[in-house]
PDB file of N, CA and C in Angstrom:
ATOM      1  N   UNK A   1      20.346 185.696 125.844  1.00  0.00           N
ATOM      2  CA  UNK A   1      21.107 185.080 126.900  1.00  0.00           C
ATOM      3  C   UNK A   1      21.655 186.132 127.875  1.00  0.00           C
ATOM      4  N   UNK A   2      21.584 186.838 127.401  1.00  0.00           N
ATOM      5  CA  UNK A   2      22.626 188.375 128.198  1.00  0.00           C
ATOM      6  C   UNK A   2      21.472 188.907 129.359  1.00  0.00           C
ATOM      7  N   UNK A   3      19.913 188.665 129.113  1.00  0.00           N
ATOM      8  CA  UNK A   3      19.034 189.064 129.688  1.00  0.00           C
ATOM      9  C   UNK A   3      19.166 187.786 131.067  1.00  0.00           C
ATOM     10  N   UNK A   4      19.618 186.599 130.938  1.00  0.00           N
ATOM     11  CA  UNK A   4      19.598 185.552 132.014  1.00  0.00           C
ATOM     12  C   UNK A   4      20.134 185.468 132.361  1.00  0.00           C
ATOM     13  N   UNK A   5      21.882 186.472 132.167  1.00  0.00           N
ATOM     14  CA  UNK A   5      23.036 186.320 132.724  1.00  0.00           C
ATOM     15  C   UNK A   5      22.335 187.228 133.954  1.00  0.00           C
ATOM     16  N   UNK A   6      21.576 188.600 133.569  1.00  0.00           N
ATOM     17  CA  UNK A   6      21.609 189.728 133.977  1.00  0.00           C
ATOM     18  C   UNK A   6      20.711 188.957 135.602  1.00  0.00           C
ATOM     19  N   UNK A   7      19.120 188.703 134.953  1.00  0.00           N
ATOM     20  CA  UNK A   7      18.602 187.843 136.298  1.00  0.00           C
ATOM     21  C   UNK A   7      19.499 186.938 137.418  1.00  0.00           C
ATOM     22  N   UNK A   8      20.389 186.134 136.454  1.00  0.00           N
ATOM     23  CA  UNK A   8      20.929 185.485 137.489  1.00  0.00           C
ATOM     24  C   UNK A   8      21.916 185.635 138.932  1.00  0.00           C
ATOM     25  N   UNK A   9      22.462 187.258 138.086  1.00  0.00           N
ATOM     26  CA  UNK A   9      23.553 187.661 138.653  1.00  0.00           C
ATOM     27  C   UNK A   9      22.541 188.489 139.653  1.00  0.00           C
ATOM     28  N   UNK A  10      21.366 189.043 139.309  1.00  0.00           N
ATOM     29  CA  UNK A  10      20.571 189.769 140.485  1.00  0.00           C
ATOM     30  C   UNK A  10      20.119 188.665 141.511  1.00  0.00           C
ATOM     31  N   UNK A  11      19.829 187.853 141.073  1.00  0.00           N
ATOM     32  CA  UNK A  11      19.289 186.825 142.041  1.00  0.00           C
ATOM     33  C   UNK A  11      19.785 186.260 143.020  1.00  0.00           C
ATOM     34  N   UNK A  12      21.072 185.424 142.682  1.00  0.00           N
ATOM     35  CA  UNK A  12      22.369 185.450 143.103  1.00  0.00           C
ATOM     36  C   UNK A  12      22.989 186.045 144.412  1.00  0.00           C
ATOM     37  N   UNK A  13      23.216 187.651 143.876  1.00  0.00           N
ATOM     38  CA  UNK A  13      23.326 188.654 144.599  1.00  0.00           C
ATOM     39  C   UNK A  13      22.639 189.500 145.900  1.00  0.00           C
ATOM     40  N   UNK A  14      21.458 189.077 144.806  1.00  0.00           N
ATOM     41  CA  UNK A  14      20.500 190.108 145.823  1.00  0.00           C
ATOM     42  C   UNK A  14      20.320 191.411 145.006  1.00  0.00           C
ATOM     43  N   UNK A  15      20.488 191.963 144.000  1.00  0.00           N
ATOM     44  CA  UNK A  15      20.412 193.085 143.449  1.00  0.00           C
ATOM     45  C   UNK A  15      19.202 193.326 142.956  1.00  0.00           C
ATOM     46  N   UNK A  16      18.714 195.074 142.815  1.00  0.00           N
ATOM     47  CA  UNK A  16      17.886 195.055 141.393  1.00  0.00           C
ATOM     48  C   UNK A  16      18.572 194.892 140.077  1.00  0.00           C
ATOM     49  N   UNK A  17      17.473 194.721 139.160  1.00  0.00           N
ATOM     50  CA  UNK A  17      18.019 194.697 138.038  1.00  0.00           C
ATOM     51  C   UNK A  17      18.987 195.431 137.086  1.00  0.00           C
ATOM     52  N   UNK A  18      18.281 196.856 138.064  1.00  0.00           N
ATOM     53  CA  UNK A  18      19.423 197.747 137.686  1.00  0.00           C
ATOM     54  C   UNK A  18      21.070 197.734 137.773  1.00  0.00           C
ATOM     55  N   UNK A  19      21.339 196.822 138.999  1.00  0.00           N
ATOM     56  CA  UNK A  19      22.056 196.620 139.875  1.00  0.00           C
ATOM     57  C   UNK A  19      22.772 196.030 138.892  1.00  0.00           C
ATOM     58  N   UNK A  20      22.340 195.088 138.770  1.00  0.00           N
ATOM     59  CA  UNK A  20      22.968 193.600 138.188  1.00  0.00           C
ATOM     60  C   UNK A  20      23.312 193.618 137.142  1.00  0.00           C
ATOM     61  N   UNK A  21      22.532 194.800 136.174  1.00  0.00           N
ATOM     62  CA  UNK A  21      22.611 195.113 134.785  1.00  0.00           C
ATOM     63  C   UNK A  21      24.117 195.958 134.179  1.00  0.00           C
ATOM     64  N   UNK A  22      24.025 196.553 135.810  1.00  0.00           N
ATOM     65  CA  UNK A  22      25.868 197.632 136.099  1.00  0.00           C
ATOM     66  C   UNK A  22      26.519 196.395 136.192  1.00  0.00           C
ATOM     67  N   UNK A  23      26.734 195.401 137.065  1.00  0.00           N
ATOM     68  CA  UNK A  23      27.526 194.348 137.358  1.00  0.00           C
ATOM     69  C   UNK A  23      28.003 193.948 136.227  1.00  0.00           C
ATOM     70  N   UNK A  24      27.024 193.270 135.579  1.00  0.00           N
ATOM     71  CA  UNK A  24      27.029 192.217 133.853  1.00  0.00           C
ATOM     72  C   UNK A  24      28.342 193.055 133.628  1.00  0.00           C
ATOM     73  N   UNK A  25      27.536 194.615 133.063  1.00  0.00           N
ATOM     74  CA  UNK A  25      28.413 195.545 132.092  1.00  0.00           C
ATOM     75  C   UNK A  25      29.564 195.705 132.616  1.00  0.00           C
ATOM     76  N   UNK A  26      30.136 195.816 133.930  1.00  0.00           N
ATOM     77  CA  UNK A  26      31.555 195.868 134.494  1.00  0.00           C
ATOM     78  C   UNK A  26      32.407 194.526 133.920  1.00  0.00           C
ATOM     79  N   UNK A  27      31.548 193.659 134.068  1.00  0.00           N
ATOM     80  CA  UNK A  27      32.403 192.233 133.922  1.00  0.00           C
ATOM     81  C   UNK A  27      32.392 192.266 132.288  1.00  0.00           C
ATOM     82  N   UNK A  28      32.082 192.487 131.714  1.00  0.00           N
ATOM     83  CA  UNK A  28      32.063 192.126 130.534  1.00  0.00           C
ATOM     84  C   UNK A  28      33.199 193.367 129.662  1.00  0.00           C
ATOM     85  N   UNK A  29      33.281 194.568 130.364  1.00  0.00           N
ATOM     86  CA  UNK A  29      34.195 195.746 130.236  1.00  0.00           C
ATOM     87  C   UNK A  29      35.643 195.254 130.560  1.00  0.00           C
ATOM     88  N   UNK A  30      35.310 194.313 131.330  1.00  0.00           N
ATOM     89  CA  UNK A  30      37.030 193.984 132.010  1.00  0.00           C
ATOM     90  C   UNK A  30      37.389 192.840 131.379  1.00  0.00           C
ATOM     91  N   UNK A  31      36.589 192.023 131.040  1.00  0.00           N
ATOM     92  CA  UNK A  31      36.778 191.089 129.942  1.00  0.00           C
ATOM     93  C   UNK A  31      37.228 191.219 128.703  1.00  0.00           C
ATOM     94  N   UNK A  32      37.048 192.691 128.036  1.00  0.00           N
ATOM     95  CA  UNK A  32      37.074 193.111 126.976  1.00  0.00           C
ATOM     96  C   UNK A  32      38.788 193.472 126.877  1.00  0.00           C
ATOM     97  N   UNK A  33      39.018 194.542 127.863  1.00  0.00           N
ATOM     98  CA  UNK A  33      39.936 194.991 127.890  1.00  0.00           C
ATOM     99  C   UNK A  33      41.228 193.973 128.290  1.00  0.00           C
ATOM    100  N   UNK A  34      40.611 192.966 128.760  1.00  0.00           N
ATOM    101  CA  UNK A  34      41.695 191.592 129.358  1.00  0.00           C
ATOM    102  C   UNK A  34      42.159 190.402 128.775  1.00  0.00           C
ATOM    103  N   UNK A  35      41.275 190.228 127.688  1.00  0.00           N
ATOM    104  CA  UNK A  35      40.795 188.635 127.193  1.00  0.00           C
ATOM    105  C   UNK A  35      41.258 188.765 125.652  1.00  0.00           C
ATOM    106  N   UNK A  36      42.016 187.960 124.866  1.00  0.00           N
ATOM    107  CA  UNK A  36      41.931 187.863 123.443  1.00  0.00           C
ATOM    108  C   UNK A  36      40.869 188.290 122.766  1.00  0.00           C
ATOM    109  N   UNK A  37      40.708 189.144 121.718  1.00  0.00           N
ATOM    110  CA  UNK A  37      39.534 190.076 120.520  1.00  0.00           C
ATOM    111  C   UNK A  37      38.751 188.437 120.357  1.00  0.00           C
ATOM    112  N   UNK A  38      39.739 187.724 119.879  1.00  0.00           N
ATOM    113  CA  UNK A  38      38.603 186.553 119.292  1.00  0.00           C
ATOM    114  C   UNK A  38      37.523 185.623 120.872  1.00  0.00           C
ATOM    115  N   UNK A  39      37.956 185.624 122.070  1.00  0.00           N
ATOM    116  CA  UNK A  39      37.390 185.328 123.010  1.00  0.00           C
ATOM    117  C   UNK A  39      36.250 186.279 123.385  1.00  0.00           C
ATOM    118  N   UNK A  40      36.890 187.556 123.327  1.00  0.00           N
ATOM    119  CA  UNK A  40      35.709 188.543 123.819  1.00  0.00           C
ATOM    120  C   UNK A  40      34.633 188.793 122.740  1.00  0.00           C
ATOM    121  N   UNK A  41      34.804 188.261 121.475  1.00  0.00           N
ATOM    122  CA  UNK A  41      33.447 187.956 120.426  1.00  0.00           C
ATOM    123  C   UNK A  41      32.840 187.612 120.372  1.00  0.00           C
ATOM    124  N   UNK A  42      33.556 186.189 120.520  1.00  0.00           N
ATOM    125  CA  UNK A  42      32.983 184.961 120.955  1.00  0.00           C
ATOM    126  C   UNK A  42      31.965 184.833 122.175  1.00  0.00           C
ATOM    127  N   UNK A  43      32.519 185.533 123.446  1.00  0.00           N
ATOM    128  CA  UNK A  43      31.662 186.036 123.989  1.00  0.00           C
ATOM    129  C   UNK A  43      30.421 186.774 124.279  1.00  0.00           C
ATOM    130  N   UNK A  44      30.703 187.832 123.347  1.00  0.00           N
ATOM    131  CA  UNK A  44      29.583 188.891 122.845  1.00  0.00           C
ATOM    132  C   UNK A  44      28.491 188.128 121.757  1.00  0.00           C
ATOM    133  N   UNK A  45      28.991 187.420 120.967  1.00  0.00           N
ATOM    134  CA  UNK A  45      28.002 186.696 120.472  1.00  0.00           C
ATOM    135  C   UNK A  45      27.132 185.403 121.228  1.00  0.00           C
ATOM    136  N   UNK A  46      27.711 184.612 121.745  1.00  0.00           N
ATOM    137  CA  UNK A  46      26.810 183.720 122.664  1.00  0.00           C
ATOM    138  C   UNK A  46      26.223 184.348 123.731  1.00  0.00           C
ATOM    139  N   UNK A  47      26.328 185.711 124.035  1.00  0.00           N
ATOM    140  CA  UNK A  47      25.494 186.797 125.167  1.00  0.00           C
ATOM    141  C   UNK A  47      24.515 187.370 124.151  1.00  0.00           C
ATOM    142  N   UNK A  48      24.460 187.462 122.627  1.00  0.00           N
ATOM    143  CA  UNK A  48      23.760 188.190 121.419  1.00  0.00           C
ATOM    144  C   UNK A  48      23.732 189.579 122.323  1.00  0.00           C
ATOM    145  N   UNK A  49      24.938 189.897 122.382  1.00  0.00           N
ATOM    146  CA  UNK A  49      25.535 191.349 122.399  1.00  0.00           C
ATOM    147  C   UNK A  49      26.509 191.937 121.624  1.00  0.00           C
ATOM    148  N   UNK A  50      26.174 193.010 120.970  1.00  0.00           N
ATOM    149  CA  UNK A  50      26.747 193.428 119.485  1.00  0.00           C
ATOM    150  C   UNK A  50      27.818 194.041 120.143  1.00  0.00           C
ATOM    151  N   UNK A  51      29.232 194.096 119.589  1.00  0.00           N
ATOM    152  CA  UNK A  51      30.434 194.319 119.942  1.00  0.00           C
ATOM    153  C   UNK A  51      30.687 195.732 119.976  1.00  0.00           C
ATOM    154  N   UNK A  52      31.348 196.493 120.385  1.00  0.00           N
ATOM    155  CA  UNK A  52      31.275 198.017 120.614  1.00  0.00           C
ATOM    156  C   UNK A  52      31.678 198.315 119.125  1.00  0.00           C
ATOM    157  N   UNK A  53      30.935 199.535 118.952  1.00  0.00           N
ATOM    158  CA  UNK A  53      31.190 199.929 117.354  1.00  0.00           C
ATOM    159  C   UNK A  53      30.430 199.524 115.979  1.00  0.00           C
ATOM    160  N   UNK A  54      30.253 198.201 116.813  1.00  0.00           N
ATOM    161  CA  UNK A  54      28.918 197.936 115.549  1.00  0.00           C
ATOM    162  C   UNK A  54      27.791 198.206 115.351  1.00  0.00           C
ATOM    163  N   UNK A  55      27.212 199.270 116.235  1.00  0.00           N
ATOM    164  CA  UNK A  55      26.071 200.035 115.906  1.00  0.00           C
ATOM    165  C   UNK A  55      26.650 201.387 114.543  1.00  0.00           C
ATOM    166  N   UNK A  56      27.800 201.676 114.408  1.00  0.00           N
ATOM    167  CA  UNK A  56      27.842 202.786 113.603  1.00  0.00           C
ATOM    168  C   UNK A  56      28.183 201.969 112.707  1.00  0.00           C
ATOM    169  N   UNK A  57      28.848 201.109 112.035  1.00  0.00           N
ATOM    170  CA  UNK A  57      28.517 200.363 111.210  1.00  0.00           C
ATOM    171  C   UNK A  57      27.377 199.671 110.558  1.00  0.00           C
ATOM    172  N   UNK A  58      26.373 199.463 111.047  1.00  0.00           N
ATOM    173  CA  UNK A  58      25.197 199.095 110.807  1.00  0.00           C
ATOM    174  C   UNK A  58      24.164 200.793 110.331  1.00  0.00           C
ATOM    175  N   UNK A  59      24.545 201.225 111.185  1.00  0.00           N
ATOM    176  CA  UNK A  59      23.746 203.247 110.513  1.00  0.00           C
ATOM    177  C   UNK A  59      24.743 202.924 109.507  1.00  0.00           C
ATOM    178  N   UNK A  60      25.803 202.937 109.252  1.00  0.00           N
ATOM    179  CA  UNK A  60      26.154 203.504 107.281  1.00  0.00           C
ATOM    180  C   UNK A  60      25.504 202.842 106.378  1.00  0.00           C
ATOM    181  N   UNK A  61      25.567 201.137 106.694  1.00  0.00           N
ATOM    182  CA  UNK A  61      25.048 200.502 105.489  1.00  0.00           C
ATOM    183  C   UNK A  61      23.914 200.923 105.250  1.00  0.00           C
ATOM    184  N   UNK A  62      23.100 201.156 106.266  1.00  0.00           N
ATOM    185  CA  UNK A  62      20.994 201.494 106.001  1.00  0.00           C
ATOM    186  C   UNK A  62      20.673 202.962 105.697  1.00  0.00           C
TER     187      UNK A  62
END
């Protein structure tokens, strides 16, 4: 879903993908830092975007 946010917001806009891909990540940075832990999860999961930090968690267990 995070990949159709990304198109839409280029499309939208007018951006490249690259473009749009900075955009997403701004909004979703300010969301983080703004929004209740359980909203911005919630979020990150219906985008199937893994929450900051859970990549080094995932290297210990494997």
């Amino acid at each position: 879903m995070l990949e159709e946010l990304i198109l839409a917001v280029g499309r939208t806009a007018g951006l490249t993908p690259e473009q749009a891909a900075l955009a997403v990540a701004a909004m979703l940075r300010f969301f983080t830092a703004r929004l209740p832990s359980a909203l911005v999860g919630e979020l990150h999961e219906r985008l199937g975007k893994r929450m900051p930090g859970s990549e080094a968690a995932d290297e210990e267990v494997t």
